[in-house]
Structure formats: C-alpha cells, structure tokens
N, C-alpha and C. Protein backbone atom coordinates (compact mmCIF):
# COMPACT_ATOMS: atom_id res chain seq x y z
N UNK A 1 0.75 -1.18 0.00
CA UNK A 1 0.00 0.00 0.00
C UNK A 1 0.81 1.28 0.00
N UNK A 2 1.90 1.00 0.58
CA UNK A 2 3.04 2.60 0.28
C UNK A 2 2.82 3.16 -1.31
N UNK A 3 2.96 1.84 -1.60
CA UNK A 3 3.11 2.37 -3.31
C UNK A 3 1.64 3.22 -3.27
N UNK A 4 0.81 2.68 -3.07
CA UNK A 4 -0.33 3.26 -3.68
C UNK A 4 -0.88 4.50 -2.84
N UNK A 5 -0.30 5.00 -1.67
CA UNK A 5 -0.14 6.19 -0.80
C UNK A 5 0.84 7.10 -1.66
N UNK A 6 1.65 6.62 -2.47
CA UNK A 6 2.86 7.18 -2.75
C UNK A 6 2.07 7.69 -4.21
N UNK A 7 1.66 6.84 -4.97
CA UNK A 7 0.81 7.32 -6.28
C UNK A 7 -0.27 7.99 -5.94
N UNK A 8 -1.14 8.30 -4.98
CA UNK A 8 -2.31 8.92 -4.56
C UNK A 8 -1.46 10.19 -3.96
N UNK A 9 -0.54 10.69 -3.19
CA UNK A 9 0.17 11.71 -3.17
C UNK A 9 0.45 12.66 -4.06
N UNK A 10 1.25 11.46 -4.91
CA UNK A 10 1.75 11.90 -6.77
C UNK A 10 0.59 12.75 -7.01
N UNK A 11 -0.67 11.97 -7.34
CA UNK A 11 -1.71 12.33 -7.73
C UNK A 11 -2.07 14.13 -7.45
N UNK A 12 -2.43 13.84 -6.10
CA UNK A 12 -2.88 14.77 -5.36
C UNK A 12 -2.02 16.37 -5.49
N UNK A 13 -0.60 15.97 -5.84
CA UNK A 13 0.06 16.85 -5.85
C UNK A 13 0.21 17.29 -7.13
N UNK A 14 -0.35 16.47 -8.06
CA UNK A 14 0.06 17.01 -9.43
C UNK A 14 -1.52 17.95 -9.76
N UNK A 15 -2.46 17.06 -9.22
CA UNK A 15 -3.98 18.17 -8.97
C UNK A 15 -3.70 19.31 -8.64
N UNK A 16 -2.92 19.23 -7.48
CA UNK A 16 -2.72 20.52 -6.54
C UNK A 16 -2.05 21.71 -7.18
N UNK A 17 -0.87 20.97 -8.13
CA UNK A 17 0.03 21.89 -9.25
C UNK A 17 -1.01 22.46 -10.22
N UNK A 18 -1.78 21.54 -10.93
CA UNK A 18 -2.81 21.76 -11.93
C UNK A 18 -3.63 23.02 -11.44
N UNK A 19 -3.97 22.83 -10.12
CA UNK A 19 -5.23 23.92 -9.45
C UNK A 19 -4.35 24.98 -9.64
N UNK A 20 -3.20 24.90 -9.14
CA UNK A 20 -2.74 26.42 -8.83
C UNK A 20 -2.24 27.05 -9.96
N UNK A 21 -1.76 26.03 -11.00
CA UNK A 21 -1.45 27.04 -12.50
C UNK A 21 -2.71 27.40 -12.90
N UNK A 22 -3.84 26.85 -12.64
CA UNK A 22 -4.94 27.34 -12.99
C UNK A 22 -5.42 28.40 -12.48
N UNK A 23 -4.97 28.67 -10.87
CA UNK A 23 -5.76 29.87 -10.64
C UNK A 23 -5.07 30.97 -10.73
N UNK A 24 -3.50 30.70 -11.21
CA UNK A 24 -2.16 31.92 -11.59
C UNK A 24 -2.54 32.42 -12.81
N UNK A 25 -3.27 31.22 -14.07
CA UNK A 25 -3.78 31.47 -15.42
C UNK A 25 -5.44 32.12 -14.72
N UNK A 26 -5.77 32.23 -14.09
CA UNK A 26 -7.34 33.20 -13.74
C UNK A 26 -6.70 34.35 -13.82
N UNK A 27 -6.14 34.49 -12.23
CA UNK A 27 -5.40 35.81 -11.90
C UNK A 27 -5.23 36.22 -12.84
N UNK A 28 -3.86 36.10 -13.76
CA UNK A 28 -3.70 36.95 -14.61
C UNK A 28 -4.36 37.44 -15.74
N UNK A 29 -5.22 36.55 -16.33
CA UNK A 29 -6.43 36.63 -16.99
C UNK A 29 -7.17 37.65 -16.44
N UNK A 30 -7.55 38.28 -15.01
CA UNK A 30 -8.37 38.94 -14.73
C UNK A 30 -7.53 40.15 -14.16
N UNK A 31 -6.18 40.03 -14.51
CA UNK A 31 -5.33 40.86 -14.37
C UNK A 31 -5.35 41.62 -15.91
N UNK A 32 -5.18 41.05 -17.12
CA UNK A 32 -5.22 41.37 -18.45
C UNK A 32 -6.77 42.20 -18.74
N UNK A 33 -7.75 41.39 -18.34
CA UNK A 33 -8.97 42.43 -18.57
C UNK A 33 -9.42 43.48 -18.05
N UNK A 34 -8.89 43.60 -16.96
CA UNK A 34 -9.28 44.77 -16.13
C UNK A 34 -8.15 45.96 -16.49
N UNK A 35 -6.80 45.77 -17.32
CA UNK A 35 -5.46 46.44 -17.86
C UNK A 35 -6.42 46.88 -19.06
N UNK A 36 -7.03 45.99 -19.70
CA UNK A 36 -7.87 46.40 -21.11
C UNK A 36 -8.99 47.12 -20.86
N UNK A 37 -9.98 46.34 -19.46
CA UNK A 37 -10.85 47.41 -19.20
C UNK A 37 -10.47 48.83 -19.50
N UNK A 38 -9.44 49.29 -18.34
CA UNK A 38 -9.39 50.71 -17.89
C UNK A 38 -8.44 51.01 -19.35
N UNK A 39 -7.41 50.04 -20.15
CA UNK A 39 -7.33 50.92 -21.33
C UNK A 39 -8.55 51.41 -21.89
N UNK A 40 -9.46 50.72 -22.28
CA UNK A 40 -11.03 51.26 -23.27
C UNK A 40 -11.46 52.50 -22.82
N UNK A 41 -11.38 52.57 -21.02
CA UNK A 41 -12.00 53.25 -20.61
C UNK A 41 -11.25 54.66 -20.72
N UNK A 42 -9.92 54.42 -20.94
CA UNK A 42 -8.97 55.63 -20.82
C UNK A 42 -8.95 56.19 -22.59
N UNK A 43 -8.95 55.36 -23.12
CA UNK A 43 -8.91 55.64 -24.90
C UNK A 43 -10.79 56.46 -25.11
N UNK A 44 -11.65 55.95 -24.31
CA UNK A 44 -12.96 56.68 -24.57
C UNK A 44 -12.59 58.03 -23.92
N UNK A 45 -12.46 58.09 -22.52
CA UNK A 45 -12.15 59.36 -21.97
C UNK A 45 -11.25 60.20 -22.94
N UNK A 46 -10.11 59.56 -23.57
CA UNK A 46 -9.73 60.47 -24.60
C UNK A 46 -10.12 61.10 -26.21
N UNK A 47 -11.01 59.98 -26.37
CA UNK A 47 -11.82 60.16 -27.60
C UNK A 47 -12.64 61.75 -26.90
N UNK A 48 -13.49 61.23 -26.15
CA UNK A 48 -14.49 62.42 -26.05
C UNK A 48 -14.01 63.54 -25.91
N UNK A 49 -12.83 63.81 -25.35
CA UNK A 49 -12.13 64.70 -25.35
C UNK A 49 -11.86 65.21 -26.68
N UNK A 50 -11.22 64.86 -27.63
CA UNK A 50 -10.85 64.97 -28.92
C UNK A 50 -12.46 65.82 -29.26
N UNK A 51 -13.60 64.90 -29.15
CA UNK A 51 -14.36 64.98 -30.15
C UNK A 51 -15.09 66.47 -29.68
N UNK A 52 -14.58 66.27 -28.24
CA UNK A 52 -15.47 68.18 -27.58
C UNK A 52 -14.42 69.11 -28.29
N UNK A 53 -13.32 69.18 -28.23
CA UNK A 53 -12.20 69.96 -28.67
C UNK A 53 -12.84 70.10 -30.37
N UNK A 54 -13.15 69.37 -31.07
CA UNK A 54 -13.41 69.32 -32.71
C UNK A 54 -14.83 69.85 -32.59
N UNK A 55 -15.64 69.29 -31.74
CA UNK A 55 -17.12 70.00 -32.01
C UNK A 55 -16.68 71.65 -31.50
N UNK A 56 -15.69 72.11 -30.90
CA UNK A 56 -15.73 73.52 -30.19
C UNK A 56 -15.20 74.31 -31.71
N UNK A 57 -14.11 73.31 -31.93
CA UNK A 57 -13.68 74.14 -33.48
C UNK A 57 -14.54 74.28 -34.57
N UNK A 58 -15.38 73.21 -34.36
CA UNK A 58 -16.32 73.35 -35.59
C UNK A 58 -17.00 74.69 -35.24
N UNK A 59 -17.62 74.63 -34.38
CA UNK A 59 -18.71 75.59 -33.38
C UNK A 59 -17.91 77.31 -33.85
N UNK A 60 -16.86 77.01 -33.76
CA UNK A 60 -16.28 78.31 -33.83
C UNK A 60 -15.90 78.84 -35.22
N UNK A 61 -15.86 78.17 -36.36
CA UNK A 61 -15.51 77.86 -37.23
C UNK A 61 -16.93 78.18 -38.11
N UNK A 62 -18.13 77.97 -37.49
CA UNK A 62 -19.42 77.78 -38.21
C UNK A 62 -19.74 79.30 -37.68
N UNK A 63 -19.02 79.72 -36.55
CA UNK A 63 -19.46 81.77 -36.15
C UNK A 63 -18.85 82.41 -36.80
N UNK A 64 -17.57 82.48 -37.56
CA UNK A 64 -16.72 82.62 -38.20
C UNK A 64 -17.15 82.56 -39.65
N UNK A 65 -17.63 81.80 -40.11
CA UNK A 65 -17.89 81.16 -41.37
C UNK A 65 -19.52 82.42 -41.84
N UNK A 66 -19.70 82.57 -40.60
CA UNK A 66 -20.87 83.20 -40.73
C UNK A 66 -20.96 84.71 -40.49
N UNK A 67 -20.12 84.86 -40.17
CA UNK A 67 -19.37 86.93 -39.57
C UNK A 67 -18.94 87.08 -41.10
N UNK A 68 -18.15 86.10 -41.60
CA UNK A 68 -17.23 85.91 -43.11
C UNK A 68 -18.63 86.60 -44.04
N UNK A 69 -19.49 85.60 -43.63
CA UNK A 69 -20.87 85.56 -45.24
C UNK A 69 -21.34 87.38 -44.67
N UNK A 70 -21.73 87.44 -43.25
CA UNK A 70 -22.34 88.63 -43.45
C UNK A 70 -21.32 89.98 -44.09
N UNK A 71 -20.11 89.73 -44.32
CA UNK A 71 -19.20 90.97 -44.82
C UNK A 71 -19.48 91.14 -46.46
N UNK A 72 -20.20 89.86 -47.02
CA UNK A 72 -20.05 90.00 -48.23
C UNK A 72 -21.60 90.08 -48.69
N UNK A 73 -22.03 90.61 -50.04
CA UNK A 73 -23.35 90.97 -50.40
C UNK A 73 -23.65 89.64 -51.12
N UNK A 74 -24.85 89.57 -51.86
CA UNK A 74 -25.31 88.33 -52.47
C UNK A 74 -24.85 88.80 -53.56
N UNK A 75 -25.23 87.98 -54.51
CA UNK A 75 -24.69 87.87 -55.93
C UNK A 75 -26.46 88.77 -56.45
N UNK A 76 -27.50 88.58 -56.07
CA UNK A 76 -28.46 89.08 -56.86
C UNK A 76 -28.21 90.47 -56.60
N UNK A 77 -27.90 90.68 -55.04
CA UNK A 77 -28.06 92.26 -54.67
C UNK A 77 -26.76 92.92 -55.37
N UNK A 78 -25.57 92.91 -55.63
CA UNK A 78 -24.29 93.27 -56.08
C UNK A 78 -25.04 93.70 -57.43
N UNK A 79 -25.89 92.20 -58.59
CA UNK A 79 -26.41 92.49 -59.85
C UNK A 79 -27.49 93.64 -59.87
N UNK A 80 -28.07 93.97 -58.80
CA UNK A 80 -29.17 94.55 -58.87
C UNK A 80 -28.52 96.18 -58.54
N UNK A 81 -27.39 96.15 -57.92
CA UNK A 81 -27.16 97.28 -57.52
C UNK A 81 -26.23 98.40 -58.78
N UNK A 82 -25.34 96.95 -59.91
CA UNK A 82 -24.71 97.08 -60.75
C UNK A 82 -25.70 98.05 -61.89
N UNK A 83 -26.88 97.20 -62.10
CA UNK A 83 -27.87 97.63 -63.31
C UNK A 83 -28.51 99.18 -62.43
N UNK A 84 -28.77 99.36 -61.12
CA UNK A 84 -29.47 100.18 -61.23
C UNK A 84 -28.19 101.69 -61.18
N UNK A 85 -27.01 101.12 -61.18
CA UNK A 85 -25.61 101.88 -61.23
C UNK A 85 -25.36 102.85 -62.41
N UNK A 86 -26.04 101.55 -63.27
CA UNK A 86 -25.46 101.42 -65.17
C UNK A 86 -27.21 102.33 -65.38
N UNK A 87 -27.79 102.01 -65.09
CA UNK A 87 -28.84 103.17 -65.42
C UNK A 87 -28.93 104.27 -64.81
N UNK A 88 -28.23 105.03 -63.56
CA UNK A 88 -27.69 105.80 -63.23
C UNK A 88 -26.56 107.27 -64.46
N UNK A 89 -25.73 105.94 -64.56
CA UNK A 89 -24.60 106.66 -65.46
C UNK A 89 -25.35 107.23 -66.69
N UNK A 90 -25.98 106.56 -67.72
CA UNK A 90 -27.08 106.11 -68.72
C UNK A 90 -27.37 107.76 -68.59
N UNK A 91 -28.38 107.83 -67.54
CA UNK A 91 -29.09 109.30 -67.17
C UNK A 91 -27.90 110.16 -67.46
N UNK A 92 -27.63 110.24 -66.95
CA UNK A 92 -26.19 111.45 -66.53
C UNK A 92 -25.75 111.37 -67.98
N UNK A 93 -25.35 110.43 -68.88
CA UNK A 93 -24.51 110.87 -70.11
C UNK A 93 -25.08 111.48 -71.12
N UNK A 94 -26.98 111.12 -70.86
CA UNK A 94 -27.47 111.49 -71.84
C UNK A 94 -28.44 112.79 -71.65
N UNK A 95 -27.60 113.06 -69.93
CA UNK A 95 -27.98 114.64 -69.97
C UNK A 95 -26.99 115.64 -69.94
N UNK A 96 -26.09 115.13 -69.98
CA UNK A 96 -24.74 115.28 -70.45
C UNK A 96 -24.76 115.74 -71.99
N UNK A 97 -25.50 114.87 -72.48
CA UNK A 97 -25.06 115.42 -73.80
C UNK A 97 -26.22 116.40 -74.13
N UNK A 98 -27.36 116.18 -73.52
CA UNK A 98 -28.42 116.78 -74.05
C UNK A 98 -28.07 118.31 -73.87
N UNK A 99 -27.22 118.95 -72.20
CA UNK A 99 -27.07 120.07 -72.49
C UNK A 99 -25.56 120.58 -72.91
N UNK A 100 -25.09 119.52 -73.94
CA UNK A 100 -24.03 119.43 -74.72
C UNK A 100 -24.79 120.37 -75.79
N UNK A 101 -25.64 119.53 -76.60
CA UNK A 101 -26.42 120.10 -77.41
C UNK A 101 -27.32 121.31 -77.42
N UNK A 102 -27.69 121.48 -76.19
CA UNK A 102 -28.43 122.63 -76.20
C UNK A 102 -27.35 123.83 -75.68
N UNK A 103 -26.46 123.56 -75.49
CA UNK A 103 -25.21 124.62 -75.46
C UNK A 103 -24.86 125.31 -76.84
N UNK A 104 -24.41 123.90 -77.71
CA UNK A 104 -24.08 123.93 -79.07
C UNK A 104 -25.19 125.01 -79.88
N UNK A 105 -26.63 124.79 -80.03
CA UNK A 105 -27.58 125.44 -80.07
C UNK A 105 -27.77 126.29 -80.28
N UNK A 106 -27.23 126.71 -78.67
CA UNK A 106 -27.77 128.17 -78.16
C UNK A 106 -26.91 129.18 -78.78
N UNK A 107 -25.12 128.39 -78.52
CA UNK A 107 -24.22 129.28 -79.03
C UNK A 107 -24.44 129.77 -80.30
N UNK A 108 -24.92 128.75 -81.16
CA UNK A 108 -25.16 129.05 -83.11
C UNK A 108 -25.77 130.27 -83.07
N UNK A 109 -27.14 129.94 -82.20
CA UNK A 109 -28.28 131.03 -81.91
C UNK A 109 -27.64 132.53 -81.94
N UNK A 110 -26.74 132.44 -80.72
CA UNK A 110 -26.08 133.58 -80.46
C UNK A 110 -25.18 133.96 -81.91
N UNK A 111 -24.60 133.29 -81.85
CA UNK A 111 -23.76 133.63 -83.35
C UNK A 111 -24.58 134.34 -84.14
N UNK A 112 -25.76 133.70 -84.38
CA UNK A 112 -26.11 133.94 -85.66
C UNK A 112 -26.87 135.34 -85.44
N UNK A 113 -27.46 135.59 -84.17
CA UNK A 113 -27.90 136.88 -83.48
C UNK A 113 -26.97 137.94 -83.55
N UNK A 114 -25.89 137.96 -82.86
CA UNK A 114 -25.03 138.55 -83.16
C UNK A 114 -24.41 139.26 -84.28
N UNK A 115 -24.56 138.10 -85.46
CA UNK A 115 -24.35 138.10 -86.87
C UNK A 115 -25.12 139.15 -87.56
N UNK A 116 -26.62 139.04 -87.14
CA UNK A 116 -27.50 139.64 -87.38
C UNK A 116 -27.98 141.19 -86.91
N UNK A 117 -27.39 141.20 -85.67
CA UNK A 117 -27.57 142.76 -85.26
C UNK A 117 -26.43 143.37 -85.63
N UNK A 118 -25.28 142.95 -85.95
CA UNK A 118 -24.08 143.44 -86.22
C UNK A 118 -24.14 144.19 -87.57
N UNK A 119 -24.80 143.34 -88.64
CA UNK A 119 -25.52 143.53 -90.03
C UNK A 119 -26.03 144.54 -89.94
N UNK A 120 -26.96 144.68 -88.77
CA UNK A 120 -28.05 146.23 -88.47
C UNK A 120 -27.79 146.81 -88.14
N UNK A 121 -26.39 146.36 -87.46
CA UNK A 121 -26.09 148.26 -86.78
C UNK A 121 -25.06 148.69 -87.61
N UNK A 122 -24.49 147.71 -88.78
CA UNK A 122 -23.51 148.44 -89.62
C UNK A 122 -24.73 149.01 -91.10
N UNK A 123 -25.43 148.27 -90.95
CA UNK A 123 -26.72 149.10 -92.10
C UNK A 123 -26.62 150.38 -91.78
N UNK A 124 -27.71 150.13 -89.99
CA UNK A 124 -28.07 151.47 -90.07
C UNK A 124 -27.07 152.69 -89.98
N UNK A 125 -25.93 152.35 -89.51
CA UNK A 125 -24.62 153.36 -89.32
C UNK A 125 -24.31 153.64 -90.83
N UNK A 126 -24.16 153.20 -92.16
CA UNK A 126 -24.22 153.31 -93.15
C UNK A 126 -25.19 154.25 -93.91
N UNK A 127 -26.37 153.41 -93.56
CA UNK A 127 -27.85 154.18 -94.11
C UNK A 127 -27.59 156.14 -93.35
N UNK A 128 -27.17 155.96 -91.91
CA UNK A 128 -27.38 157.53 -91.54
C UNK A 128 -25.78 158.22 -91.99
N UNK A 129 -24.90 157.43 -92.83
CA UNK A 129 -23.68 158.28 -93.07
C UNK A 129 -23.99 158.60 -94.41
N UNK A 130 -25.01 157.84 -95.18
CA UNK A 130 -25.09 157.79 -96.90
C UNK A 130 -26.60 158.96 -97.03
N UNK A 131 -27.20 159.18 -95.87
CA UNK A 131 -28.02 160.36 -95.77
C UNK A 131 -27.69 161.79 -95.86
N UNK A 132 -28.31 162.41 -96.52
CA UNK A 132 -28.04 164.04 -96.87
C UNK A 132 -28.03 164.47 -95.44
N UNK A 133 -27.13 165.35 -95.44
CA UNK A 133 -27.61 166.03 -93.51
C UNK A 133 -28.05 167.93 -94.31
C-alpha cells in the first residue's frame, strides 16, 4: 500500500500543481482584462475629449464662417445694384449730352444773333452816313 499512498500523493500533488497554475492562469487573466478594461476606458475618456475639442472648433468655425458671409453681399443684390448703377450713369450721359447740345444750339443762336444785329447796326450806321444832312 506505500506504493499506492505514494501514487495517490503523486496524484494529489500534481492536482494541486494543476489547481494552482490554474488559478495563476485566472489571476492573470483577470489581471489582463481589467489592464484592457481601464485601457477602453482611458482611450474613450480620450476620444471624447478629442471629439469636444473638434465639435468647439467646428462651433467656432461655423461663427466665423458666418461673420465671413455677413461681410459679403449676395450675388443678386451686387447684380441689382450694378444695373441700377449702369442706369444711373445712362441718365447722366445722356444729360450730359443733351445740355451738350443745347449749349451747341444756343451758341449758333447767339452767333447767328449777333451776326444779325451786327448787319443792323452796320446798315443802319451806313444808311445815316449815306443820308443828306
């Protein structure tokens, strides 16, 4: 029976080895997930971080984007302001010329007035020198 005290020992002790690499392979096993837990948990804490920092830039970026648009006019109002510009000028050139022309006109007028009393007063200065006194 030694022998078989001696193999039931064996036994017992090689169980006993078995149990305890088994519960060194738990441990560390529950040593590894809880290292991965709190990594996930530390890589999320840093995500959200990231993603508040990017939503703040966006955020700021979209007030910005929008201060930008109000400095500039629309494209209809710029066109609308262009044509009523160009019909502006339009007026002006063609009263511009109108009292171009009625300058031109007037001056002939005068000329030709001038022309004409000049005629009469060298007549009549004529007519009263060619008179008997």
């Amino acid at each position: 029976m030694p022998e078989r005290d001696e193999q039931r020992a064996f036994l017992i002790a090689a169980i006993q080895h078995e149990h305890d690499l088994m519960q060194a392979a738990l441990v560390h096993e529950r040593d590894l997930r809880e290292s991965a837990q709190a990594a996930v948990a530390e890589a999320l804490r840093k995500q959200a971080h990231e993603y508040e920092r990017r939503l703040d830039e966006l955020n700021h970026a979209h007030q910005k984007a929008t201060e930008d648009k109000a400095q500039f006019l629309l494209k209809v109002t710029y066109e609308a302001f262009v044509k009523e510009f160009d019909t502006w000028k339009l007026e002006i050139v063609e009263r511009f010329a109108a009292d171009t022309a009625r300058q031109a006109s007037s001056s002939k007028l005068w000329a030709i007035v001038s022309s004409v009393v000049t005629a009469l007063v060298t007549a009549g200065v004529l007519w009263v020198m060619r008179s008997p006194r």
